[in-house]
PDB file of N, CA and C in Angstrom:
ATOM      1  N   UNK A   1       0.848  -1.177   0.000  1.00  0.00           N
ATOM      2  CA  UNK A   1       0.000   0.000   0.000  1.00  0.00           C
ATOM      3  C   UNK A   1       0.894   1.241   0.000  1.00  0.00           C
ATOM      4  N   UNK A   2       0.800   2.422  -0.788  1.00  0.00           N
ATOM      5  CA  UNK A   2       1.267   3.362  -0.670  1.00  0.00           C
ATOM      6  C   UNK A   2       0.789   4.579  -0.302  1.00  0.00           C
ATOM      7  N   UNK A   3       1.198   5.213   0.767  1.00  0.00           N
ATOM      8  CA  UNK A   3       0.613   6.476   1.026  1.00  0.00           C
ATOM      9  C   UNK A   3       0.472   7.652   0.158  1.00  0.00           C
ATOM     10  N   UNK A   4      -0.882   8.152  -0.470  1.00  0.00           N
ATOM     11  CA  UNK A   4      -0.588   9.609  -1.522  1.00  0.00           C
ATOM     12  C   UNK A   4      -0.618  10.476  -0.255  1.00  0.00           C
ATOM     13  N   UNK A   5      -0.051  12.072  -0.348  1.00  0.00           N
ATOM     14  CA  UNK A   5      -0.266  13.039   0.159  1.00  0.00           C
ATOM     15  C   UNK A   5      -1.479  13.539  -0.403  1.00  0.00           C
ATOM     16  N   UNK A   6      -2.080  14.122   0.940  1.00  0.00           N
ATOM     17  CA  UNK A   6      -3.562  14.938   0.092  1.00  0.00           C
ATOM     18  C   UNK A   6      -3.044  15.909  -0.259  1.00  0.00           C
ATOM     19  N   UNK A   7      -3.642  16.215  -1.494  1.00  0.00           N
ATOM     20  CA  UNK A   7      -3.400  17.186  -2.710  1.00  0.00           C
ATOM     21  C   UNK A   7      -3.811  18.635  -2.540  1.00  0.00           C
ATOM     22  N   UNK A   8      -3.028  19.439  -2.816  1.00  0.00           N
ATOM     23  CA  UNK A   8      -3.499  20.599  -2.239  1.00  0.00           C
ATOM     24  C   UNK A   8      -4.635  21.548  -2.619  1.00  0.00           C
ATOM     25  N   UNK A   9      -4.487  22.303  -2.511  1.00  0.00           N
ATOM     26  CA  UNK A   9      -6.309  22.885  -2.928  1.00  0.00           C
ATOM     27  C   UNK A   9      -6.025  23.562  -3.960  1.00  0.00           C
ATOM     28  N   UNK A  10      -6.703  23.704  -5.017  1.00  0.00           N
ATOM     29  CA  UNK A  10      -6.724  24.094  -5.801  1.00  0.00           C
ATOM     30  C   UNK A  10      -6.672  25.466  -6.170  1.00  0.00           C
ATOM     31  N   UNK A  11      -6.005  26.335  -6.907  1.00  0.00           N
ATOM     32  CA  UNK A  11      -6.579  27.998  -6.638  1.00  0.00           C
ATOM     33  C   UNK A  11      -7.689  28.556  -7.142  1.00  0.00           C
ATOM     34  N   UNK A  12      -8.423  29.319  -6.419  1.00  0.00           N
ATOM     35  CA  UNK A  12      -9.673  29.557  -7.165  1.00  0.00           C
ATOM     36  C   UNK A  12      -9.039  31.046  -8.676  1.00  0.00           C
ATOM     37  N   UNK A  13     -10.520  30.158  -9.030  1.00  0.00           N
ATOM     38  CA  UNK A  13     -10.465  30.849 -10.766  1.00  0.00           C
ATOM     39  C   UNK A  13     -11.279  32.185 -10.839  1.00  0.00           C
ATOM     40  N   UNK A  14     -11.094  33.305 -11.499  1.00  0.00           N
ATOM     41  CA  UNK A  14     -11.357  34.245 -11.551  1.00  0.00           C
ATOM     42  C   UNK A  14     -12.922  34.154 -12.944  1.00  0.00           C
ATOM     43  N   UNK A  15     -11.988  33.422 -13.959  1.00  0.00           N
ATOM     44  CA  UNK A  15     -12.867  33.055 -14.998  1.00  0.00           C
ATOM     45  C   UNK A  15     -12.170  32.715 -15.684  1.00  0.00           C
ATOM     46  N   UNK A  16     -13.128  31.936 -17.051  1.00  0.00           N
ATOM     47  CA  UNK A  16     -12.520  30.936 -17.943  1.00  0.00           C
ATOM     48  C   UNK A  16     -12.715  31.806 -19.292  1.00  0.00           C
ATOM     49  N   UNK A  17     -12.488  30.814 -20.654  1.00  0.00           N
ATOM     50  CA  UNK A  17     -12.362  31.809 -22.022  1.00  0.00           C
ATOM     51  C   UNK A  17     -12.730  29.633 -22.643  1.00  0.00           C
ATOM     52  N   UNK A  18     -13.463  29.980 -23.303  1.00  0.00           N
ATOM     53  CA  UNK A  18     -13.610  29.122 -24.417  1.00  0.00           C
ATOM     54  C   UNK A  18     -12.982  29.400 -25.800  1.00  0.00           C
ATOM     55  N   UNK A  19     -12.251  28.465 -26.225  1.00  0.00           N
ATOM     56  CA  UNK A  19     -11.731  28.724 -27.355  1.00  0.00           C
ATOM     57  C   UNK A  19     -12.312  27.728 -28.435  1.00  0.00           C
ATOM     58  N   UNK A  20     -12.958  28.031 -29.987  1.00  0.00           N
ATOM     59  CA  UNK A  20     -13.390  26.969 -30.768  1.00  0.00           C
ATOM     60  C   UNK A  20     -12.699  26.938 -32.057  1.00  0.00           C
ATOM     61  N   UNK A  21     -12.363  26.361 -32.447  1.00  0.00           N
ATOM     62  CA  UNK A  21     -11.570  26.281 -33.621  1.00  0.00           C
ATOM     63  C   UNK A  21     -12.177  26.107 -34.827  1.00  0.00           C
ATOM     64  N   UNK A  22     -12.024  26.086 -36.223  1.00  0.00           N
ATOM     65  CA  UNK A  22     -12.834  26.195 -36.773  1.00  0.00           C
ATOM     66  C   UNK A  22     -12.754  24.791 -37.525  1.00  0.00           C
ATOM     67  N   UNK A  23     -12.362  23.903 -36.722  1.00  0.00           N
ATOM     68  CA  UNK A  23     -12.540  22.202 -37.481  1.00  0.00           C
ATOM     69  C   UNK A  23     -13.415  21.762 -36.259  1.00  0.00           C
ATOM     70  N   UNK A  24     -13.826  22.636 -35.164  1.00  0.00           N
ATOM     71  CA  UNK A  24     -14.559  22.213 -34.324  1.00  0.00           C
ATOM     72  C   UNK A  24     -14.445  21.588 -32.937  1.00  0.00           C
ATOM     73  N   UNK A  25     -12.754  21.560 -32.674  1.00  0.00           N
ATOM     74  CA  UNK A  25     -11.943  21.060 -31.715  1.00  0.00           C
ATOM     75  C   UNK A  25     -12.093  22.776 -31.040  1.00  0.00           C
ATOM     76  N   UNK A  26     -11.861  22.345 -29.376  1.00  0.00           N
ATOM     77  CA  UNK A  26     -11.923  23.362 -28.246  1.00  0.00           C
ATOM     78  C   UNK A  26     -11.034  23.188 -27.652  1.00  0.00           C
ATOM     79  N   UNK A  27     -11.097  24.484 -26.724  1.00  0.00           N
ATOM     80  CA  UNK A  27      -9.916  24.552 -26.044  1.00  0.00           C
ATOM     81  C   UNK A  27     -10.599  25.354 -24.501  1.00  0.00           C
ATOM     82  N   UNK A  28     -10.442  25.035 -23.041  1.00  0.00           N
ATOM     83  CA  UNK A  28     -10.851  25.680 -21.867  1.00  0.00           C
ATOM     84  C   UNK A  28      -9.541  26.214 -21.475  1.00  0.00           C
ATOM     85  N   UNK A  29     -10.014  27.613 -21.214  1.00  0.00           N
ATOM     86  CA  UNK A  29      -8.648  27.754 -20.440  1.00  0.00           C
ATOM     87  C   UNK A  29      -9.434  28.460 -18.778  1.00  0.00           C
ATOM     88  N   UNK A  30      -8.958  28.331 -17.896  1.00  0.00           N
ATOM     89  CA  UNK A  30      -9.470  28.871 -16.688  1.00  0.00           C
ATOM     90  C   UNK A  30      -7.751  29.819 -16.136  1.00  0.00           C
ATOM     91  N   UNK A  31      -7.889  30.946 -15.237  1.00  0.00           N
ATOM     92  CA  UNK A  31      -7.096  31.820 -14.934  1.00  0.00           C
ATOM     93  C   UNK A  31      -7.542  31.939 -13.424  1.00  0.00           C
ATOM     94  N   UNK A  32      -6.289  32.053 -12.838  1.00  0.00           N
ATOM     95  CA  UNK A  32      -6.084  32.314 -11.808  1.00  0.00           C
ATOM     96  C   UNK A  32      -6.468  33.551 -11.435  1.00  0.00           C
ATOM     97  N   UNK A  33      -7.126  33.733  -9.714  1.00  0.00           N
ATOM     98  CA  UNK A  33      -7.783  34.625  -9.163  1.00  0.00           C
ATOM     99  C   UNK A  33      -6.362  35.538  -8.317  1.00  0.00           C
ATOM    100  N   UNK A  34      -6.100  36.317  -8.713  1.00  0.00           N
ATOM    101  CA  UNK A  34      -4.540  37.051  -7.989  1.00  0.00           C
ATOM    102  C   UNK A  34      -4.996  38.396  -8.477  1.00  0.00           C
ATOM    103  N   UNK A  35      -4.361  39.323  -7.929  1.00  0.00           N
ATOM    104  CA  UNK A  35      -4.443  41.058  -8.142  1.00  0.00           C
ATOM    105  C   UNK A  35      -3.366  41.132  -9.007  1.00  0.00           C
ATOM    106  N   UNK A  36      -2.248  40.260  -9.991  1.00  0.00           N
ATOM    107  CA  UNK A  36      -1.027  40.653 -10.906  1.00  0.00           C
ATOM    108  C   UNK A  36      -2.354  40.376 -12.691  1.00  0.00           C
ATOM    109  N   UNK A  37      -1.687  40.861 -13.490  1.00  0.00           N
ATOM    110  CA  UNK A  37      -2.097  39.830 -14.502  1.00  0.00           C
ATOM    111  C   UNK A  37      -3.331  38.549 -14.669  1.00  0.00           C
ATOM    112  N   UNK A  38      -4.139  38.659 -15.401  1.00  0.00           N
ATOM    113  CA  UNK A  38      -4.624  37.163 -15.354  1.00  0.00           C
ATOM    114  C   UNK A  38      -3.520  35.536 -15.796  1.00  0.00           C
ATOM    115  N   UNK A  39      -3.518  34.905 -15.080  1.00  0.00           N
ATOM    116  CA  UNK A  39      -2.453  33.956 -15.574  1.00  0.00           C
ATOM    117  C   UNK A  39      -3.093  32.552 -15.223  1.00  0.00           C
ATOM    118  N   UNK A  40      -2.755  31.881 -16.744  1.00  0.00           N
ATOM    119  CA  UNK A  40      -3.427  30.583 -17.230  1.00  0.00           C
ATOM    120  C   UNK A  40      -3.407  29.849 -15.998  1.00  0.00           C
ATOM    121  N   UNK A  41      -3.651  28.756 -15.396  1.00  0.00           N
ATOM    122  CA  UNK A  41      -3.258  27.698 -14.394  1.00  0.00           C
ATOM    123  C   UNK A  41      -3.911  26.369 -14.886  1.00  0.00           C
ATOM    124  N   UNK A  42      -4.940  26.671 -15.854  1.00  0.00           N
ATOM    125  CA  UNK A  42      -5.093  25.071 -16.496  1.00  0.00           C
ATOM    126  C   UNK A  42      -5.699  25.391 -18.186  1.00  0.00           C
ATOM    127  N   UNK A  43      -5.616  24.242 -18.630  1.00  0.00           N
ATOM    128  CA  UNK A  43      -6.152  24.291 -20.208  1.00  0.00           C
ATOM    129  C   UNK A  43      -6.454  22.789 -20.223  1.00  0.00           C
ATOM    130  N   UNK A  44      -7.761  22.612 -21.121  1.00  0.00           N
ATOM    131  CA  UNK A  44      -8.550  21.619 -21.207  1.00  0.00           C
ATOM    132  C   UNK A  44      -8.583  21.566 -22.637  1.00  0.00           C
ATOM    133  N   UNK A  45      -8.370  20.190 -23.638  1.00  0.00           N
ATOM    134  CA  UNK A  45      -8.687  20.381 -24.905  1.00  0.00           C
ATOM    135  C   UNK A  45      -9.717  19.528 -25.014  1.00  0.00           C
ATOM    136  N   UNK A  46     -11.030  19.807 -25.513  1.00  0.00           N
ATOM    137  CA  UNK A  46     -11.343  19.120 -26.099  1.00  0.00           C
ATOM    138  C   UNK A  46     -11.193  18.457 -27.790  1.00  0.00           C
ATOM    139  N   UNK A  47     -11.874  17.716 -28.558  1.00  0.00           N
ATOM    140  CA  UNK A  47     -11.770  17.625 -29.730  1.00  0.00           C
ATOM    141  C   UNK A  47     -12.948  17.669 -30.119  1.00  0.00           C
ATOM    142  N   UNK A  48     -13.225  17.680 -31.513  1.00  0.00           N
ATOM    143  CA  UNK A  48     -14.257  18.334 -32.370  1.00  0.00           C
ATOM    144  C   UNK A  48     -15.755  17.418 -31.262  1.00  0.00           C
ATOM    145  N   UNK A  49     -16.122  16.469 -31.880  1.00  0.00           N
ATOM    146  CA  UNK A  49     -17.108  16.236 -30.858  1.00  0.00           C
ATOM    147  C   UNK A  49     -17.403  16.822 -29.929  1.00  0.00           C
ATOM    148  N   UNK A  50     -16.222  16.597 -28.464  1.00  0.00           N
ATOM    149  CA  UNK A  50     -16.700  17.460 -27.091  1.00  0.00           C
ATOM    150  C   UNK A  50     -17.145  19.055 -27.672  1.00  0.00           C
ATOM    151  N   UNK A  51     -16.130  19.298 -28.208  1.00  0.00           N
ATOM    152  CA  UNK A  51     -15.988  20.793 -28.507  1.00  0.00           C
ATOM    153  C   UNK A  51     -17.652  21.244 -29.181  1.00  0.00           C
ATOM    154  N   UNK A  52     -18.184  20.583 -29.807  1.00  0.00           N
ATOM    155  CA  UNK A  52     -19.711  20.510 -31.105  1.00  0.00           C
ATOM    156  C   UNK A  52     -20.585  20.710 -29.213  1.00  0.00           C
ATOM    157  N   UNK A  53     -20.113  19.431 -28.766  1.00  0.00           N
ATOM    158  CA  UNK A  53     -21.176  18.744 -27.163  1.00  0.00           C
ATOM    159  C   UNK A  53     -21.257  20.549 -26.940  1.00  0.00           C
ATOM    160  N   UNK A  54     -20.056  20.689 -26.372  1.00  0.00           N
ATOM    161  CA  UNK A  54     -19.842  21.865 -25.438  1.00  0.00           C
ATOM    162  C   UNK A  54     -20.890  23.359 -25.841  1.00  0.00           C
ATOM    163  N   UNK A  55     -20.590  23.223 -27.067  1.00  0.00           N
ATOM    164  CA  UNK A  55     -21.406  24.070 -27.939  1.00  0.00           C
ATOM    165  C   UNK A  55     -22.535  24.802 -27.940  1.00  0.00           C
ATOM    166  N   UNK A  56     -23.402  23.470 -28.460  1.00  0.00           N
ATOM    167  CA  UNK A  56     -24.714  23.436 -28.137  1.00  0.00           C
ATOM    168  C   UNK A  56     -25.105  23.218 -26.791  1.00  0.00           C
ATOM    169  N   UNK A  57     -24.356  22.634 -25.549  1.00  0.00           N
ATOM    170  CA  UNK A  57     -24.884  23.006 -24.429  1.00  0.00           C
ATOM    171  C   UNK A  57     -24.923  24.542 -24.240  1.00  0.00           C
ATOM    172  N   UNK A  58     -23.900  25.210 -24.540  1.00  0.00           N
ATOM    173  CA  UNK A  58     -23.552  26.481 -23.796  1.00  0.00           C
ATOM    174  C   UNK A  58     -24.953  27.382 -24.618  1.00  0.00           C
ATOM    175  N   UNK A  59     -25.128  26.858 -25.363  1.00  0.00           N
ATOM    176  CA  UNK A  59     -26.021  27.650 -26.554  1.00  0.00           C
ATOM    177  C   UNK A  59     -27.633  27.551 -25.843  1.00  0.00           C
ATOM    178  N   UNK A  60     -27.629  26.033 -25.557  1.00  0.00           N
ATOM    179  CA  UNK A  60     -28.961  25.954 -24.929  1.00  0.00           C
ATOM    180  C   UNK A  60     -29.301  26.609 -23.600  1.00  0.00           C
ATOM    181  N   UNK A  61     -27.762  26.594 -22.358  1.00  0.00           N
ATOM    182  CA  UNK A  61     -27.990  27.349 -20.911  1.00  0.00           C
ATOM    183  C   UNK A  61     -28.123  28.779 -21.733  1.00  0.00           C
ATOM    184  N   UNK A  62     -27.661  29.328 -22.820  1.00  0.00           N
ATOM    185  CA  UNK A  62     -27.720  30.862 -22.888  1.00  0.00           C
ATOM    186  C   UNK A  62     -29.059  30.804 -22.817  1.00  0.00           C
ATOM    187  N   UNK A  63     -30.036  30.524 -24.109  1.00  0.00           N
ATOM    188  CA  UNK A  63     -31.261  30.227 -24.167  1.00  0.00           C
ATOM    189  C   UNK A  63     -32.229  30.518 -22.856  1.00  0.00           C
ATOM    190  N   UNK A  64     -31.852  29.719 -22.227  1.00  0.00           N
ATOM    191  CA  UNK A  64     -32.926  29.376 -21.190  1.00  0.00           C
ATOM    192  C   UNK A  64     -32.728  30.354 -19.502  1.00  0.00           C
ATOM    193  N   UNK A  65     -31.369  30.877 -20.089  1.00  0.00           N
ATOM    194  CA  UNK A  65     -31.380  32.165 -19.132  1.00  0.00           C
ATOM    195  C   UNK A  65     -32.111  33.223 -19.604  1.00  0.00           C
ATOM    196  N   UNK A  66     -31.912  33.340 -21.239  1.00  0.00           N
ATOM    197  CA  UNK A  66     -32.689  33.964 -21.193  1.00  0.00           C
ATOM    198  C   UNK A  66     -33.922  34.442 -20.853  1.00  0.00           C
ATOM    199  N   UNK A  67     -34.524  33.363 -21.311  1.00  0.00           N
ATOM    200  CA  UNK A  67     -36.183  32.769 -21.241  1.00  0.00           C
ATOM    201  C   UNK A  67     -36.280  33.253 -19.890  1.00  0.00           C
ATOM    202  N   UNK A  68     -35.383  33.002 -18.938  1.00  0.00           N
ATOM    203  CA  UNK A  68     -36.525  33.386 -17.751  1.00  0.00           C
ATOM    204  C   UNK A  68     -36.269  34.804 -16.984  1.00  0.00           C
ATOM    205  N   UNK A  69     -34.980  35.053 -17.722  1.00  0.00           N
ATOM    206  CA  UNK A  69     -34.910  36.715 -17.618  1.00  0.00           C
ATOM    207  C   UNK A  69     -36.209  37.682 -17.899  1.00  0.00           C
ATOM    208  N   UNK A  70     -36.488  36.762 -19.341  1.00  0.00           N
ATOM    209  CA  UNK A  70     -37.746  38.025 -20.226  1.00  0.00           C
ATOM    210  C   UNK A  70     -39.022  37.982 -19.501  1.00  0.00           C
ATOM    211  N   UNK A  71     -39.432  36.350 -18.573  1.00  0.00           N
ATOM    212  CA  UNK A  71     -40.377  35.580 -18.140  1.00  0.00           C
ATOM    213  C   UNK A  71     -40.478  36.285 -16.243  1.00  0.00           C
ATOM    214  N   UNK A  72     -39.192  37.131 -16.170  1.00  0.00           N
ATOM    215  CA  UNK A  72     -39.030  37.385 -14.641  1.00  0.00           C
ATOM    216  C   UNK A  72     -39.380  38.749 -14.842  1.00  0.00           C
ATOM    217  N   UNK A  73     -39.207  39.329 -16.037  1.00  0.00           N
ATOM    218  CA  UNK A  73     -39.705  41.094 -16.401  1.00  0.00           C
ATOM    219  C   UNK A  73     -40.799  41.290 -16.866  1.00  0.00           C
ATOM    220  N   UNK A  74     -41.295  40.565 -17.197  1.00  0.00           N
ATOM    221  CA  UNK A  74     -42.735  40.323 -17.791  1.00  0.00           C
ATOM    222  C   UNK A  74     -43.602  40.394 -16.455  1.00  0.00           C
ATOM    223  N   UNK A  75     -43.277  39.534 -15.516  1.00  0.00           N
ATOM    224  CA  UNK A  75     -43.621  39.354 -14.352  1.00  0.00           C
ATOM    225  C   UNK A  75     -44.004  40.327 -13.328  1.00  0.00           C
ATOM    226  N   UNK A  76     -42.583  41.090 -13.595  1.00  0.00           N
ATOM    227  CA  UNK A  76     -42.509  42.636 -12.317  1.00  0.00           C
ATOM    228  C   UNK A  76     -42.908  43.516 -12.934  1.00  0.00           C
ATOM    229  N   UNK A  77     -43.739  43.597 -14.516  1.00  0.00           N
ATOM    230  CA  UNK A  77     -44.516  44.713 -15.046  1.00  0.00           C
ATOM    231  C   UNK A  77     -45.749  44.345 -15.306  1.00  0.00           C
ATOM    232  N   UNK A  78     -46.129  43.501 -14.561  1.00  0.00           N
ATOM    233  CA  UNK A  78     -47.737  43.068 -14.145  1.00  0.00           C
ATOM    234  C   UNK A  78     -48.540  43.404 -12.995  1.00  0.00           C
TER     235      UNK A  78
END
């Protein structure tokens, strides 16, 4: 049996950047939360598939924020 060390914590992220390519392959990058510069600390690739997946999810949460944005103003002018 070998002992791992627990792993340290992770740094929190300020925000991420989607990158799409135009064969349809992606790229995540997330940036570190610090007062210097924004600076990378991870990158995720997907390939064309995930990248298509990723897509149309992000397309559908826009959607449906919307929807209840217009559905929450509609609301408070009744």
């Amino acid at each position: 049996m070998t002992d791992h060390p627990a792993p340290l914590a992770p740094p929190i992220t300020t925000r991420f950047q989607v990158l799409f390519g135009p064969d349809g392959a992606a790229r995540i990058v997330l940036f570190a939360d610090t007062s210097a510069e924004d600076r990378p600390i991870a990158t995720l690739d997907l390939d064309a598939a995930d990248g298509d997946l990723l897509a149309r999810l992000l397309t559908t949460r826009r959607a449906t924020y919307d929807e209840q944005r217009r559905n929450h103003e509609a609301g408070a002018q009744q």
